[in-house]
Protein backbone atom coordinates (compact mmCIF):
# COMPACT_ATOMS: atom_id res chain seq x y z
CA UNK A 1 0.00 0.00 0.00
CA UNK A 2 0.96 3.38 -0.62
CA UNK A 3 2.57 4.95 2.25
CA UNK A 4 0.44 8.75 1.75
CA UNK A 5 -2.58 5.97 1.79
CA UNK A 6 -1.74 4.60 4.34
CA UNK A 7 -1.17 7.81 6.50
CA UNK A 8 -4.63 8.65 5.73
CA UNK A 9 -6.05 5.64 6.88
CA UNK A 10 -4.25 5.98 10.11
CA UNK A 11 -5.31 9.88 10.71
CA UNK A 12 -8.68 8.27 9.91
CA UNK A 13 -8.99 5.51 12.47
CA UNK A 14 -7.54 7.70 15.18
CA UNK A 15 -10.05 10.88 14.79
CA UNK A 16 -12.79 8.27 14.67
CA UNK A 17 -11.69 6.47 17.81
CA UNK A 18 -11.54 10.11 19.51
CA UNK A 19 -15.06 10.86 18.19
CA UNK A 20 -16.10 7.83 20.00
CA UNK A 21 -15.00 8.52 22.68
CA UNK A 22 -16.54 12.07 22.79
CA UNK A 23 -19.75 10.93 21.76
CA UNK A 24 -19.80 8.72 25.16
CA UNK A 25 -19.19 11.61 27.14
CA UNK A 26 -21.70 13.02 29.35
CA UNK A 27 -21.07 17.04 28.39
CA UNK A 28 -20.91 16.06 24.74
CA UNK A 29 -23.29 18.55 21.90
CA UNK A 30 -23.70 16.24 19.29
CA UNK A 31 -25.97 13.65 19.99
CA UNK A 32 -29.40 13.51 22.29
CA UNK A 33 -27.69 11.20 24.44
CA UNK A 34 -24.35 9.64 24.81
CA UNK A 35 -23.32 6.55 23.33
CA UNK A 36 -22.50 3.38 26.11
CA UNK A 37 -18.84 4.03 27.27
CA UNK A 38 -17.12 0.40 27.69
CA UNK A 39 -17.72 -0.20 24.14
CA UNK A 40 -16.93 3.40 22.71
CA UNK A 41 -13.43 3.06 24.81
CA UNK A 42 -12.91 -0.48 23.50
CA UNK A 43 -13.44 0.63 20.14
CA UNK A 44 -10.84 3.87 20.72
CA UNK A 45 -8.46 1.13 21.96
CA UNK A 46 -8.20 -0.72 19.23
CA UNK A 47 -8.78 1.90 16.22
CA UNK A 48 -5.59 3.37 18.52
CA UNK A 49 -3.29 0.58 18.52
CA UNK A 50 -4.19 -0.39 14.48
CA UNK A 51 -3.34 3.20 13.45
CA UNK A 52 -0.23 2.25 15.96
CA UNK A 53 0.42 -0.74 13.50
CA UNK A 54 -0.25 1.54 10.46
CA UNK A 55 2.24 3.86 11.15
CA UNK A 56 5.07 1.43 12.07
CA UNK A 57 5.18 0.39 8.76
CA UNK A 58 6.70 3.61 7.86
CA UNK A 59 7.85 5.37 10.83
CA UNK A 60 9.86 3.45 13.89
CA UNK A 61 7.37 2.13 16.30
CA UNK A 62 7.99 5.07 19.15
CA UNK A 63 7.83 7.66 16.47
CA UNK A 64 4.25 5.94 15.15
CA UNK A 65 3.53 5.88 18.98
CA UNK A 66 4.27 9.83 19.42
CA UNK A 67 2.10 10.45 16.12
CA UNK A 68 -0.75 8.94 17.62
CA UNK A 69 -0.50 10.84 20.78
CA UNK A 70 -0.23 13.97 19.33
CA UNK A 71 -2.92 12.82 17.12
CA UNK A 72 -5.34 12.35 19.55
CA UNK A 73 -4.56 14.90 21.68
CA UNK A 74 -5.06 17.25 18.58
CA UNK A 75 -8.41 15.55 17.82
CA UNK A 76 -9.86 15.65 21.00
CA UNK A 77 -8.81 19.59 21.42
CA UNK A 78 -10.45 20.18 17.62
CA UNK A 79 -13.69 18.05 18.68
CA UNK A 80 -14.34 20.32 21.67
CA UNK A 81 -13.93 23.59 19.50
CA UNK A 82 -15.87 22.08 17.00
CA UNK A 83 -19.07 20.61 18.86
CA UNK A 84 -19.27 24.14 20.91
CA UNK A 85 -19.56 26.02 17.58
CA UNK A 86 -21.71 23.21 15.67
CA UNK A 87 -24.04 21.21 17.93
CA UNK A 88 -26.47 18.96 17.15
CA UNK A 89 -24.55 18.36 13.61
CA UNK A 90 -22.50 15.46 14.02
CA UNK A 91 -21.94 14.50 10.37
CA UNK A 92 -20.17 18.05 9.75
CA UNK A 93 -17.89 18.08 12.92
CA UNK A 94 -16.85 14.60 11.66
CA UNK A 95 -16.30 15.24 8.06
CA UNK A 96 -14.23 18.90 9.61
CA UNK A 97 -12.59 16.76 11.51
CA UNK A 98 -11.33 13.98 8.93
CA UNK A 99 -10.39 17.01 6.56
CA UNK A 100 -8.27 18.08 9.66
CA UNK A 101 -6.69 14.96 10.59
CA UNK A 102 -6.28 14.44 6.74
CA UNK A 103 -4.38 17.72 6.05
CA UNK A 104 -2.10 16.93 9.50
CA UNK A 105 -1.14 13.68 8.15
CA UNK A 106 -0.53 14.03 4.33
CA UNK A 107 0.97 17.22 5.41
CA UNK A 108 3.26 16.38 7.84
């Protein structure tokens, strides 16, 4: 697979495991009620560790391990901004957020 690819499908998996997990919060803006958190964290887990695995195909593992980090600590900052500005619209905080994670990624 293409590495740019595969970058993309890493920034993917790790916004949408932080989206998860904001959408089982009890203070989140986006849906009428929170989704159940064992399963939303389980899910961040592993969409964590397999955009982990994604990136240590091209990067060495700590580096794909730092990426991550800063990836989700980037996400959840940008999905706090984002639902206060736009809630009730889930679909376009995700889709800003995927652009966002996108541009970081392909970008550098």
């Amino acid at each position: 697979m293409e590495i740019p690819l595969l970058k993309l499908l890493a920034g993917a998996l790790g916004f949408g495991g932080c989206l998860l997990t904001y959408l089982a919060s009890s203070r989140q803006r986006l849906l009428g009620k929170p989704l159940e958190q064992k399963s939303a964290w389980g899910l961040f887990t592993g969409m964590q560790l397999l955009a982990c695995a994604l990136l240590a195909n091209i990067y060495p593992p700590v580096s794909a391990v730092l990426l991550v980090l800063t990836l989700v600590i980037l996400s959840w900052i940008a999905l706090v901004l984002a639902s206060a500005h736009l809630a009730r619209r889930p679909i376009l905080v995700g889709s800003l957020g995927l652009l966002l994670t996108s541009l970081v990624m392909v970008t550098g």
